[in-house]
N, C-alpha and C. Protein backbone atom coordinates (compact mmCIF):
# COMPACT_ATOMS: atom_id res chain seq x y z
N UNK A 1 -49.75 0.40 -30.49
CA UNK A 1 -48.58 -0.33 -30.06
C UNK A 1 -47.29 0.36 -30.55
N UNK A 2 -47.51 0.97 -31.84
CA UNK A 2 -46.14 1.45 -32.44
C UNK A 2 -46.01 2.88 -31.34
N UNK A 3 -46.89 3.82 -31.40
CA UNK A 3 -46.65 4.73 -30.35
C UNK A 3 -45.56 4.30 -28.69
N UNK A 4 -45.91 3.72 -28.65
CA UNK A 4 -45.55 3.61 -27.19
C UNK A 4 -44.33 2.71 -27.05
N UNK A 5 -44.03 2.00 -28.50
CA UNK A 5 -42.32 1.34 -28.24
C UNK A 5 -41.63 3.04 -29.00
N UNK A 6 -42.14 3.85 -29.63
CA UNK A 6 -41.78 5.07 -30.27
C UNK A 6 -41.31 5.86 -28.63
N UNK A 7 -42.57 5.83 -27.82
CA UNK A 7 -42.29 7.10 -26.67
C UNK A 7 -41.36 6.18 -25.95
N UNK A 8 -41.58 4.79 -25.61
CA UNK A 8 -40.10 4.56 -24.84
C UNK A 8 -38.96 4.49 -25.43
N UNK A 9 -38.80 4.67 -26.77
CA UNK A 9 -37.25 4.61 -27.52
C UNK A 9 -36.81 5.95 -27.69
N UNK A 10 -38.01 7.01 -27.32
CA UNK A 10 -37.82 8.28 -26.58
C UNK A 10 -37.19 8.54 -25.60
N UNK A 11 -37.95 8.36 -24.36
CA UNK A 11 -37.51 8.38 -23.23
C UNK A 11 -35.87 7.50 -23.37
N UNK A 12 -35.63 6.33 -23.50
CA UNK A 12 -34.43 5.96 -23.62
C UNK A 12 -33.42 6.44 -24.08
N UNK A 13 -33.42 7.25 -25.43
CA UNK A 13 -32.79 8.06 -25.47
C UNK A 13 -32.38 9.56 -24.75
N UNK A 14 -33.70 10.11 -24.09
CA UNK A 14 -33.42 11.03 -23.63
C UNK A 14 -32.91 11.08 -22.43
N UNK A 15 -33.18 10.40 -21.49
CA UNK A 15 -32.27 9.60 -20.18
C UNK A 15 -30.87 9.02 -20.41
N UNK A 16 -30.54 8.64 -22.06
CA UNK A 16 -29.08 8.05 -22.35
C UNK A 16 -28.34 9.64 -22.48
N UNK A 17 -28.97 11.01 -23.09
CA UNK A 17 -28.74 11.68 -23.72
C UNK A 17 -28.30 12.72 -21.98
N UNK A 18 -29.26 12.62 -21.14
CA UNK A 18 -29.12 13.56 -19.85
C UNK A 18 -27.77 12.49 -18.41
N UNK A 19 -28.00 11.26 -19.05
CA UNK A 19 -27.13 10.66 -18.01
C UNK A 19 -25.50 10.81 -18.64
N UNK A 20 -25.23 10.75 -19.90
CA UNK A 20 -24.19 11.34 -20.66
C UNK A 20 -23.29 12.77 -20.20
N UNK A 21 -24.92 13.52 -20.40
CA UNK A 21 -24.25 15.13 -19.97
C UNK A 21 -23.66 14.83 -18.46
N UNK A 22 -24.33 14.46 -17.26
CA UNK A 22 -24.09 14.46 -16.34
C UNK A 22 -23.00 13.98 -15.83
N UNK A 23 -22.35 12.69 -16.43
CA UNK A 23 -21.27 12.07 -16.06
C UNK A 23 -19.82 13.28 -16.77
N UNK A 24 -20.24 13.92 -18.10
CA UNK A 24 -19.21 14.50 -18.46
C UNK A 24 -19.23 15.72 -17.33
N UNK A 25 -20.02 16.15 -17.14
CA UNK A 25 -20.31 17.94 -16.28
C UNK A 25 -19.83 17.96 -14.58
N UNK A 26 -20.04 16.88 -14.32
CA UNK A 26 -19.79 16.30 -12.78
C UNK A 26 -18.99 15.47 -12.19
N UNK A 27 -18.08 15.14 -13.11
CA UNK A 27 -17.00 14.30 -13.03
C UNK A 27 -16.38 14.65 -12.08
N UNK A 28 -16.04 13.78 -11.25
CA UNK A 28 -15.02 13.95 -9.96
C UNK A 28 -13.71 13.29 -10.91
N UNK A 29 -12.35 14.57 -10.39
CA UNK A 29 -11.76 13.84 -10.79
C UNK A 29 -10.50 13.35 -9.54
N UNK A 30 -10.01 12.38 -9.32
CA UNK A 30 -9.48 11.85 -8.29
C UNK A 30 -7.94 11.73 -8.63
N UNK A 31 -6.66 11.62 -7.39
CA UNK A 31 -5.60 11.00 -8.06
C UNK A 31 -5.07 10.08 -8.09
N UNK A 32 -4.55 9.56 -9.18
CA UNK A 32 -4.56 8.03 -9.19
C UNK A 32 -3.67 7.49 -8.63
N UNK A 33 -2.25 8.04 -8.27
CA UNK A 33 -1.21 7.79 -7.10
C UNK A 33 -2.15 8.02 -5.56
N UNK A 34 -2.78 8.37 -5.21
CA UNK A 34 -3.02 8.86 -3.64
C UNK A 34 -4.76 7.73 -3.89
N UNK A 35 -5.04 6.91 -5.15
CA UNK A 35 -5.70 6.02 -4.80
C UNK A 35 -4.64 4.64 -5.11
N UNK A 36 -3.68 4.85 -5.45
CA UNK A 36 -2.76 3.60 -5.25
C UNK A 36 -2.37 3.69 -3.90
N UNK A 37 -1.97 4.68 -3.50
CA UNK A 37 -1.19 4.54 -1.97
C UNK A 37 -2.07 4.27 -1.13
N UNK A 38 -4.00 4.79 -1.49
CA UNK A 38 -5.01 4.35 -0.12
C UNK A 38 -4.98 2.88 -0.28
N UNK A 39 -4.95 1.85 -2.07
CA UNK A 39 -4.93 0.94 -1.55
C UNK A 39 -3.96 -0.22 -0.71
N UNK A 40 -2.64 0.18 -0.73
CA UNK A 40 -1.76 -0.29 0.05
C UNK A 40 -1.63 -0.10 1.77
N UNK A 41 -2.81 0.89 2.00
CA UNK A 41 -2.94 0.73 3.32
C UNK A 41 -3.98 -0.26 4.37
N UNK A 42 -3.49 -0.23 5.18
CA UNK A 42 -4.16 -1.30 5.90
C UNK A 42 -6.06 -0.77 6.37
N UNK A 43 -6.35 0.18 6.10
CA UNK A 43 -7.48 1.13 6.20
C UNK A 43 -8.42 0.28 7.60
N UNK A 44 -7.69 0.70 8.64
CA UNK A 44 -8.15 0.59 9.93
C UNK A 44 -8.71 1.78 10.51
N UNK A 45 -8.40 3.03 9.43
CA UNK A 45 -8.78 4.15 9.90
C UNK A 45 -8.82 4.64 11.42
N UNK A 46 -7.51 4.49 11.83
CA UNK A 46 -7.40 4.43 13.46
C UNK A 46 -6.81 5.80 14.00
N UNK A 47 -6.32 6.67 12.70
CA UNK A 47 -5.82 8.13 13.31
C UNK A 47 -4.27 7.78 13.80
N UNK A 48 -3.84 6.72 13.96
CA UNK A 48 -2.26 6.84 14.89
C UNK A 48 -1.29 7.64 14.17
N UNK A 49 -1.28 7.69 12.52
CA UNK A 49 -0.65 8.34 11.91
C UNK A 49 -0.56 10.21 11.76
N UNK A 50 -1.49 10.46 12.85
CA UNK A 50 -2.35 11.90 12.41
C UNK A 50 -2.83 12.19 11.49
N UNK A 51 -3.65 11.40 10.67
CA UNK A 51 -4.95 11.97 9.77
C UNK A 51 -5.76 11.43 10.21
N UNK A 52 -7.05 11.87 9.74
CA UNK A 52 -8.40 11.35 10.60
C UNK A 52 -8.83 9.92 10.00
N UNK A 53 -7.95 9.07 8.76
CA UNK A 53 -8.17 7.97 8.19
C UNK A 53 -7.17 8.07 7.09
N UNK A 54 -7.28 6.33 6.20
CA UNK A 54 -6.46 6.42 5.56
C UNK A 54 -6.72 7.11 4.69
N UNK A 55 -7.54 7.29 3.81
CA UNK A 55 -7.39 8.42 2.57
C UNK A 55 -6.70 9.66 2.72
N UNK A 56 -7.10 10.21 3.20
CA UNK A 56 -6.56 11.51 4.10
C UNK A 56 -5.11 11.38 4.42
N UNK A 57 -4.56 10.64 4.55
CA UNK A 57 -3.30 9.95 5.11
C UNK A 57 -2.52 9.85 3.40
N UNK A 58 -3.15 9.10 2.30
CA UNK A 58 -2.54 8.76 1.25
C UNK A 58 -2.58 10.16 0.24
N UNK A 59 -3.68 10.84 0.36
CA UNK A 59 -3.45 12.00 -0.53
C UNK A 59 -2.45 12.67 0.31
N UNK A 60 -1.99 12.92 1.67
CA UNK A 60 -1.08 13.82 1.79
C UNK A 60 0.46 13.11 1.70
N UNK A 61 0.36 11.58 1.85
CA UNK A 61 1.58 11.22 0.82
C UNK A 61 1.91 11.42 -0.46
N UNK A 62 1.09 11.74 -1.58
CA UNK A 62 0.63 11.94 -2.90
C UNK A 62 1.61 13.29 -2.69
N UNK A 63 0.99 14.41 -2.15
CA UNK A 63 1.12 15.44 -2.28
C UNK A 63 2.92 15.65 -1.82
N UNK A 64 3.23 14.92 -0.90
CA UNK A 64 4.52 14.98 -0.31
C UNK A 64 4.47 15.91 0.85
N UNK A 65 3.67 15.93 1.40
CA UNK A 65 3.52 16.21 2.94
C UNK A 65 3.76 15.90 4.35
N UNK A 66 3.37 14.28 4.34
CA UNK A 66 3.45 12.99 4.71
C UNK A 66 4.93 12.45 4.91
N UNK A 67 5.42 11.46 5.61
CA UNK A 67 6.17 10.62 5.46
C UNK A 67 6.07 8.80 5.69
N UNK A 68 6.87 8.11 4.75
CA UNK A 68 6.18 6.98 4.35
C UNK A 68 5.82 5.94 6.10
N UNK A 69 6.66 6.62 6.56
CA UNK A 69 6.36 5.62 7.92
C UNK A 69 5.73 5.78 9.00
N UNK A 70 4.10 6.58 8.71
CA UNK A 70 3.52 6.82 10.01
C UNK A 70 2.56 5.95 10.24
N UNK A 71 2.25 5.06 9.46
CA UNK A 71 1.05 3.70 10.11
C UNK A 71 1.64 2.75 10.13
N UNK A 72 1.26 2.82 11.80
CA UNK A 72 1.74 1.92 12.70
C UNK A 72 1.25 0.49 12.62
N UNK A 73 -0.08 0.70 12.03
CA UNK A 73 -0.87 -0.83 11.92
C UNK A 73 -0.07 -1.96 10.62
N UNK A 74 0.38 -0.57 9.49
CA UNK A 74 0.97 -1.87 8.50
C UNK A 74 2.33 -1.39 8.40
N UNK A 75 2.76 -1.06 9.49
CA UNK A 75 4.19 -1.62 10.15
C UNK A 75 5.13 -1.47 8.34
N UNK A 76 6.16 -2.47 8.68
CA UNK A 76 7.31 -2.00 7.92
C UNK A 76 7.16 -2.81 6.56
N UNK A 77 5.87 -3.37 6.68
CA UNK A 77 5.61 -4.33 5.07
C UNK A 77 5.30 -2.78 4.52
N UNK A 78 3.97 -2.43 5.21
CA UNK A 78 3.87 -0.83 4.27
C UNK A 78 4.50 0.21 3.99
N UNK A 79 5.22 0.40 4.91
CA UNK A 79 6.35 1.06 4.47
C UNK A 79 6.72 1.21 3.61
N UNK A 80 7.63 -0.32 3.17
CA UNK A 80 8.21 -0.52 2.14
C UNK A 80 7.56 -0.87 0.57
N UNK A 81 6.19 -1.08 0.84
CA UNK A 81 5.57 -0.98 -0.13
C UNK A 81 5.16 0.46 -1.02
N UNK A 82 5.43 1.12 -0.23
CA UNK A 82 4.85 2.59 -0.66
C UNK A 82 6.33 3.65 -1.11
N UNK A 83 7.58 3.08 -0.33
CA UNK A 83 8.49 3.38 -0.73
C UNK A 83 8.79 3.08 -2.10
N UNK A 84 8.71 1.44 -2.59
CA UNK A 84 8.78 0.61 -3.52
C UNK A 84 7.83 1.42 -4.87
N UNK A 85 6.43 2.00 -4.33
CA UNK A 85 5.52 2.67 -5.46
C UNK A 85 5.66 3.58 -5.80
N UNK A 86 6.85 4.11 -4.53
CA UNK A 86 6.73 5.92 -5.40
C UNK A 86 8.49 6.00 -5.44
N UNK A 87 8.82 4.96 -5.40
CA UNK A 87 10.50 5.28 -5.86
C UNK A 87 11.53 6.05 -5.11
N UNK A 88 10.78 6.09 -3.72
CA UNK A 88 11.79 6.51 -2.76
C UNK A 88 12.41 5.69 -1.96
N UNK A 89 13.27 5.89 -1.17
CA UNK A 89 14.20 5.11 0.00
C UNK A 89 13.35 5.07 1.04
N UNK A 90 13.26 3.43 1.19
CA UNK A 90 12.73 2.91 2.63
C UNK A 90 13.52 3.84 3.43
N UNK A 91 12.21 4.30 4.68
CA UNK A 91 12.92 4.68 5.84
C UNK A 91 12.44 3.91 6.75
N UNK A 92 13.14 3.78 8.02
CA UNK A 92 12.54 2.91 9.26
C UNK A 92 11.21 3.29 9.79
N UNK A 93 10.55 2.42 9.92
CA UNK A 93 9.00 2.67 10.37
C UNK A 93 8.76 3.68 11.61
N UNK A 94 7.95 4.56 11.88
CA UNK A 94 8.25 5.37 13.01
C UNK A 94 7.28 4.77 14.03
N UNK A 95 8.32 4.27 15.31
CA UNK A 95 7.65 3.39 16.23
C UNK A 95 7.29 4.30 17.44
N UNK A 96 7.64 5.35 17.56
CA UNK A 96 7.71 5.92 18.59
C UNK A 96 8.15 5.34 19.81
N UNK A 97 8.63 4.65 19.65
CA UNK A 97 9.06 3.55 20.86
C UNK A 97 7.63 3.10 22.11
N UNK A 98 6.75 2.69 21.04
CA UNK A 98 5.67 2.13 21.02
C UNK A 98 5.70 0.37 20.61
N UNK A 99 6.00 -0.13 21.65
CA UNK A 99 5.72 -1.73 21.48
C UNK A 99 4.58 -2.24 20.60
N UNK A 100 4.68 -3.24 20.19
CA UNK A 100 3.25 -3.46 19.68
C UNK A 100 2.27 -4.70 20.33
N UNK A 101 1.34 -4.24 20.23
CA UNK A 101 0.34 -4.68 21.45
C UNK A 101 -1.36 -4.97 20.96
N UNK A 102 -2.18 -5.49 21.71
CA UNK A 102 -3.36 -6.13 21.29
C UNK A 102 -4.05 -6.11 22.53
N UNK A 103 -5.00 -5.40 22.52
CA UNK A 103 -6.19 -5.51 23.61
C UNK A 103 -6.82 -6.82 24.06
N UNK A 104 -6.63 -6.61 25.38
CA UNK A 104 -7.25 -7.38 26.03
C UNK A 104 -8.46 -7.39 26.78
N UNK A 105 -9.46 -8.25 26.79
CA UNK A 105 -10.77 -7.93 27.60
C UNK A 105 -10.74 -8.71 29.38
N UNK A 106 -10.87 -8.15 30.22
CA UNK A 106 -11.01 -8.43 31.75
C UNK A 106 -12.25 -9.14 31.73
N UNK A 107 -12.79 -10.92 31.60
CA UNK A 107 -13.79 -11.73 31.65
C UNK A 107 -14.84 -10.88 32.65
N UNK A 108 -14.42 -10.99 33.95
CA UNK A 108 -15.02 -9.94 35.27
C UNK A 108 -15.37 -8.95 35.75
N UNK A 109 -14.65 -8.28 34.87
CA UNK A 109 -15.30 -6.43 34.64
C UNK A 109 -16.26 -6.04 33.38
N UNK A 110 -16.21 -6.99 32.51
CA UNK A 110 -17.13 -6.83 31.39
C UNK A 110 -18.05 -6.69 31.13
N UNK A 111 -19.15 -5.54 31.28
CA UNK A 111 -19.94 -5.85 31.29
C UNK A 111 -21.10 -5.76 29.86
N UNK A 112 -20.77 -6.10 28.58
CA UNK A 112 -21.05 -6.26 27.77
C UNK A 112 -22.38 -5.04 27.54
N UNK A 113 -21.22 -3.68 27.15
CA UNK A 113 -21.97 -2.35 26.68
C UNK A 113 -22.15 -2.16 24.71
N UNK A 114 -20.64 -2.90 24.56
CA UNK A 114 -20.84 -2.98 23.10
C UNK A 114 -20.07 -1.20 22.62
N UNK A 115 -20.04 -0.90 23.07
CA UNK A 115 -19.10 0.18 22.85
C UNK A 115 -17.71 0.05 22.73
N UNK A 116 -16.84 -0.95 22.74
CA UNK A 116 -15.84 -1.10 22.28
C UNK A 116 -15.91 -1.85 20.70
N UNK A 117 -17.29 -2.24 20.90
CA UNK A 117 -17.46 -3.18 19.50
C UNK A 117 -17.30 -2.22 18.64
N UNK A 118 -18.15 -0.94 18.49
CA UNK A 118 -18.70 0.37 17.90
C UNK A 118 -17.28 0.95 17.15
N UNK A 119 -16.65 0.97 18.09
CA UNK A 119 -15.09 1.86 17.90
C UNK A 119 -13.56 0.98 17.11
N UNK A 120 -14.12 -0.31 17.33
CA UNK A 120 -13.00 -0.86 16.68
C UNK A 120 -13.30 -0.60 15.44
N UNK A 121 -11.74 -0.28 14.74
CA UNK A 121 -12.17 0.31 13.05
C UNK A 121 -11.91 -1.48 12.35
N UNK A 122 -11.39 -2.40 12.74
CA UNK A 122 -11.19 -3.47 12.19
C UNK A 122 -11.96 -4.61 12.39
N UNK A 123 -12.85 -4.90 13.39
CA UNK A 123 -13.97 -5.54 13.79
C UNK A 123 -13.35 -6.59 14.52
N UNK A 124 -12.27 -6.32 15.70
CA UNK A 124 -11.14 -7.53 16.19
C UNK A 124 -12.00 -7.58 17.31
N UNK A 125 -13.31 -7.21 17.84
CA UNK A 125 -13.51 -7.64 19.04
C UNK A 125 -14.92 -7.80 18.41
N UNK A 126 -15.19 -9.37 19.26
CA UNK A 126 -16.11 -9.93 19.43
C UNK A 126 -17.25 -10.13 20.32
N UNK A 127 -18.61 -10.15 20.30
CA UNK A 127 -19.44 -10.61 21.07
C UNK A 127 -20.92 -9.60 21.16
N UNK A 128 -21.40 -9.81 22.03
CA UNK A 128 -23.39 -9.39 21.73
C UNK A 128 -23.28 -8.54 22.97
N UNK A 129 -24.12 -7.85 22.65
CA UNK A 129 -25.02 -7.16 24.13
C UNK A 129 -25.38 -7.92 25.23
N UNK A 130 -24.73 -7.37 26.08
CA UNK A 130 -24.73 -8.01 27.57
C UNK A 130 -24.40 -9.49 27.87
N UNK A 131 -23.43 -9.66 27.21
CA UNK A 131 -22.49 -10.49 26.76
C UNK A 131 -21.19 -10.42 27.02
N UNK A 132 -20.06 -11.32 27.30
CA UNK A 132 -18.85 -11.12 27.55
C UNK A 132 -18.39 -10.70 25.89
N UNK A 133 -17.62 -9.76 25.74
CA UNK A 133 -16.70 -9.67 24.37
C UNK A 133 -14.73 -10.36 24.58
N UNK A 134 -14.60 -10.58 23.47
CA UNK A 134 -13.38 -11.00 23.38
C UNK A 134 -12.72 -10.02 22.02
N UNK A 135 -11.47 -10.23 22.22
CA UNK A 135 -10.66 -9.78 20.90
C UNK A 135 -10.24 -10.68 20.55
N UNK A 136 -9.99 -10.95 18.90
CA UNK A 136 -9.40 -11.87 18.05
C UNK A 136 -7.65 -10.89 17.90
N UNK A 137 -6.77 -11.63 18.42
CA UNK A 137 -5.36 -11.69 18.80
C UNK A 137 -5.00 -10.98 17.61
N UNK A 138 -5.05 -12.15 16.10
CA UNK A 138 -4.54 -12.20 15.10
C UNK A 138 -5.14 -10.95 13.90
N UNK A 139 -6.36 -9.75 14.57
CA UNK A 139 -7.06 -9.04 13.82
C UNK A 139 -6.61 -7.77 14.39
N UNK A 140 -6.49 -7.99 15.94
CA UNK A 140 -6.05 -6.69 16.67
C UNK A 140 -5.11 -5.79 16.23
N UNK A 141 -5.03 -4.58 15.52
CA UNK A 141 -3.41 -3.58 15.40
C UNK A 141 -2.87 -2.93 16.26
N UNK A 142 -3.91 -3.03 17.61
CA UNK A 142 -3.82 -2.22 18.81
C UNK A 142 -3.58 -0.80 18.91
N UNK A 143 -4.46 -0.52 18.12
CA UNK A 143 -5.02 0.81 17.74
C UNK A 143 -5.43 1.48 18.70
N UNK A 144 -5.83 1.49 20.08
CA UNK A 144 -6.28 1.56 21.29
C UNK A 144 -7.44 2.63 21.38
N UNK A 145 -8.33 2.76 20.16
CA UNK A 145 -9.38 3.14 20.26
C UNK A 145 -10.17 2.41 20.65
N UNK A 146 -10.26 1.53 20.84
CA UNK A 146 -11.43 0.51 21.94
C UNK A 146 -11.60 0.96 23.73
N UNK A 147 -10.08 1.67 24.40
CA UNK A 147 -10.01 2.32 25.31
C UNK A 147 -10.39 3.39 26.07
N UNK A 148 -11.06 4.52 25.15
CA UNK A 148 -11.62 5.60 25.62
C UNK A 148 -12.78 5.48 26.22
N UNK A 149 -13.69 4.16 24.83
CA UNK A 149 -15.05 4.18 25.33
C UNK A 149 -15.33 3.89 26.13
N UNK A 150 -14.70 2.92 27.19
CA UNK A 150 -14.90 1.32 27.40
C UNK A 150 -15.45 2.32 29.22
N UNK A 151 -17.15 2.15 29.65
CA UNK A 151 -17.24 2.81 30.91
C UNK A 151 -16.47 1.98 32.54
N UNK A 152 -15.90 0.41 32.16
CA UNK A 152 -15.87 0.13 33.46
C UNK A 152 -14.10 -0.20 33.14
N UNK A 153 -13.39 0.16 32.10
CA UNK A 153 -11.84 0.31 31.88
C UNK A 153 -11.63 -1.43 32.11
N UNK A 154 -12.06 -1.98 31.02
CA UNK A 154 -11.78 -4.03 31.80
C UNK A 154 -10.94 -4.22 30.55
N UNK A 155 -10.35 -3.08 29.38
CA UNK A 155 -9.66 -3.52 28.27
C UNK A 155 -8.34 -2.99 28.63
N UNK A 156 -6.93 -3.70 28.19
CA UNK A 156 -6.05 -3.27 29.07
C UNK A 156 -5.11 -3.97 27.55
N UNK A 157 -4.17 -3.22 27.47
CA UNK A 157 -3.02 -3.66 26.18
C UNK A 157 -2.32 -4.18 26.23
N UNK A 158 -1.91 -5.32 25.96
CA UNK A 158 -0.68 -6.46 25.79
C UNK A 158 0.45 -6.61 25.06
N UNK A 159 1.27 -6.03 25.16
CA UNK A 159 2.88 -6.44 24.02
C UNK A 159 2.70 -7.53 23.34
N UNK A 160 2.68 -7.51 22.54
CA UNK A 160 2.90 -8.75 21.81
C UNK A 160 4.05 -8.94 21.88
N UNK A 161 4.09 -10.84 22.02
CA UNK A 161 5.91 -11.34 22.31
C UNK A 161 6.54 -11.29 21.14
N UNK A 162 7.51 -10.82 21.30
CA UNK A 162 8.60 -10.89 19.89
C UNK A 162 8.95 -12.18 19.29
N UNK A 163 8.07 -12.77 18.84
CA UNK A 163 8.64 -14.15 17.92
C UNK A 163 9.21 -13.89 16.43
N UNK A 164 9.69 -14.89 15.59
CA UNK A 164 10.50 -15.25 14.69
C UNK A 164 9.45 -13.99 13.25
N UNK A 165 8.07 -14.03 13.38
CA UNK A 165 7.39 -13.72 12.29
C UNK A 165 7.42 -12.26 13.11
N UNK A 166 7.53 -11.37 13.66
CA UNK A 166 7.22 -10.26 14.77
C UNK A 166 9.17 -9.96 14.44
N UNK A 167 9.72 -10.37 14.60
CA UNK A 167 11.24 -10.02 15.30
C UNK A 167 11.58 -9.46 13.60
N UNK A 168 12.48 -8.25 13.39
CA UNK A 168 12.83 -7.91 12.78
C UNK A 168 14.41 -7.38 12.92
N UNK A 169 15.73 -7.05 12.00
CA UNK A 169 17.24 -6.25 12.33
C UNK A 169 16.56 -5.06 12.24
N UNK A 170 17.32 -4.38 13.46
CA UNK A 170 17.54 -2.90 13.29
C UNK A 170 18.13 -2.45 12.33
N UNK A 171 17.54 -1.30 11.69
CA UNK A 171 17.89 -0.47 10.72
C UNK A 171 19.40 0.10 11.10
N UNK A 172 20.00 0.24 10.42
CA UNK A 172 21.93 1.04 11.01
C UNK A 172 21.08 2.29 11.07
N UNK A 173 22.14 2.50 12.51
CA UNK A 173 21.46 3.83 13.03
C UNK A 173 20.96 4.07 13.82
N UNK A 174 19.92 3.25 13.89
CA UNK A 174 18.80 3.00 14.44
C UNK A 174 19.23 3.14 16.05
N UNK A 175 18.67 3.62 16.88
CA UNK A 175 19.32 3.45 18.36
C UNK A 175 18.44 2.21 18.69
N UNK A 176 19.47 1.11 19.66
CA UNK A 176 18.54 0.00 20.33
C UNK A 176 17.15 0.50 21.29
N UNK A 177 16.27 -0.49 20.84
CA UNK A 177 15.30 -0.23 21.58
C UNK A 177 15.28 -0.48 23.18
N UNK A 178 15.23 -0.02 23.93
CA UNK A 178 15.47 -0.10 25.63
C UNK A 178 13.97 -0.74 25.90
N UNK A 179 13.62 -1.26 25.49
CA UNK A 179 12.30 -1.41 26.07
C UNK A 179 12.34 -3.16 25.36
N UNK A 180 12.61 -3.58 23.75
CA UNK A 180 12.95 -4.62 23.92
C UNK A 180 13.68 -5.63 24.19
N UNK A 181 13.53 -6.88 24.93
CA UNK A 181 14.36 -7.51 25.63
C UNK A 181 14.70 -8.93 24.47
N UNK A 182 14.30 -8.43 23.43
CA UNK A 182 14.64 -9.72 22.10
C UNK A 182 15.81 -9.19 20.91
N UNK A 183 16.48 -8.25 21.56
CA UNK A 183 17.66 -7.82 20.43
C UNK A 183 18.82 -9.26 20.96
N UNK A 184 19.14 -9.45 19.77
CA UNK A 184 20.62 -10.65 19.84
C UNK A 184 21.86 -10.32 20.55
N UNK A 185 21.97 -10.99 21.17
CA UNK A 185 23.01 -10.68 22.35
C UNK A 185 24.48 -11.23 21.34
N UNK A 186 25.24 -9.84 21.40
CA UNK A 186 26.72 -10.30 20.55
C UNK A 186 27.84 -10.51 21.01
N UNK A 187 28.32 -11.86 20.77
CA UNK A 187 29.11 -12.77 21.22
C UNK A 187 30.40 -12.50 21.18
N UNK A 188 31.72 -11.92 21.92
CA UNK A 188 32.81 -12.21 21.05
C UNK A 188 33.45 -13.24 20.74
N UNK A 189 34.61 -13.30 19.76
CA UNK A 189 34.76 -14.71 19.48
C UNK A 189 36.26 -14.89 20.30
N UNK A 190 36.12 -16.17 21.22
CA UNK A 190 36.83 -16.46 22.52
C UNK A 190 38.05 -16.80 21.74
């Protein structure tokens, strides 16, 4: 009996002694700004920003490559959050004069392939195989990778209406947007 609590207080040590070396010898080491900035992103991993996802996206903000306003999905909260973390000046979100919008599914053309399910990086569309799918409104970033796959084209993009939580002031400078019809009409005083 004493042998064998002896060879496992062996082995335990020698597995404490090789898992030790390994963590010191193999250490990844990561940076801890460009894992603060991945977590302030919305990680939809949708590419609109030109990186192939968000990590990729936050280390080349880290690095100063990047600029703070190319994801489009977390819009001008992120922005300013990332401005706010690394101590630079908010700049205006870059919209490309890109409305913002949310996929829609055609009930009648649908024919429930599931390939738009596959591609959404946020899981905003719903439903089963050979099945009608829907999108959830309030999940959508309208990322419009659901569009390429889609073989009978029944997903089609929607503006979202400019309401009170959506409506934001233009930045000074900023040229008016021609495309929205919710800028404040200025009054003179009669």
């Amino acid at each position: 009996m004493l042998i064998a609590i002896l060879a496992i207080a062996a082995l335990a040590v020698l597995f404490g002694v090789l898992l030790g070396y390994s963590a010191i010898r193999f250490q990844v080491v990561g940076d801890p700004i460009a894992d603060q900035i991945d977590s302030l992103l919305p990680q939809t991993q949708c590419g609109q920003c030109g990186y192939p996802g968000c990590r990729p996206y936050a280390e080349a903000i880290a690095r100063g490559e990047a600029e703070l306003n190319l994801c489009l999905p977390g819009g001008e909260a992120t922005t300013l959050a990332l401005a706010d973390l690394l101590g630079r000046e908010a700049v205006a979100p870059n919209t490309r004069k890109k409305r913002p919008a949310v996929a829609v599914i055609d009930a009648q053309s649908c024919i429930g392939c599931t390939l738009c399910l596959q591609t959404c990086p946020v899981d905003a569309i719903i439903g089963a195989a050979k099945q009608l799918h829907g999108v959830l409104a309030s999940e959508c970033t309208g990322c419009e990778l659901c569009l390429p796959p889609c073989p009978v084209n029944c997903i089609r993009m929607v503006p979202v209406s400019e309401d009170i939580p959506h409506w934001r002031w233009p930045y000074p400078g900023e040229p008016p947007d021609a495309e929205s019809d919710a800028q404040p009409e200025r009054r003179e005083a009669a």
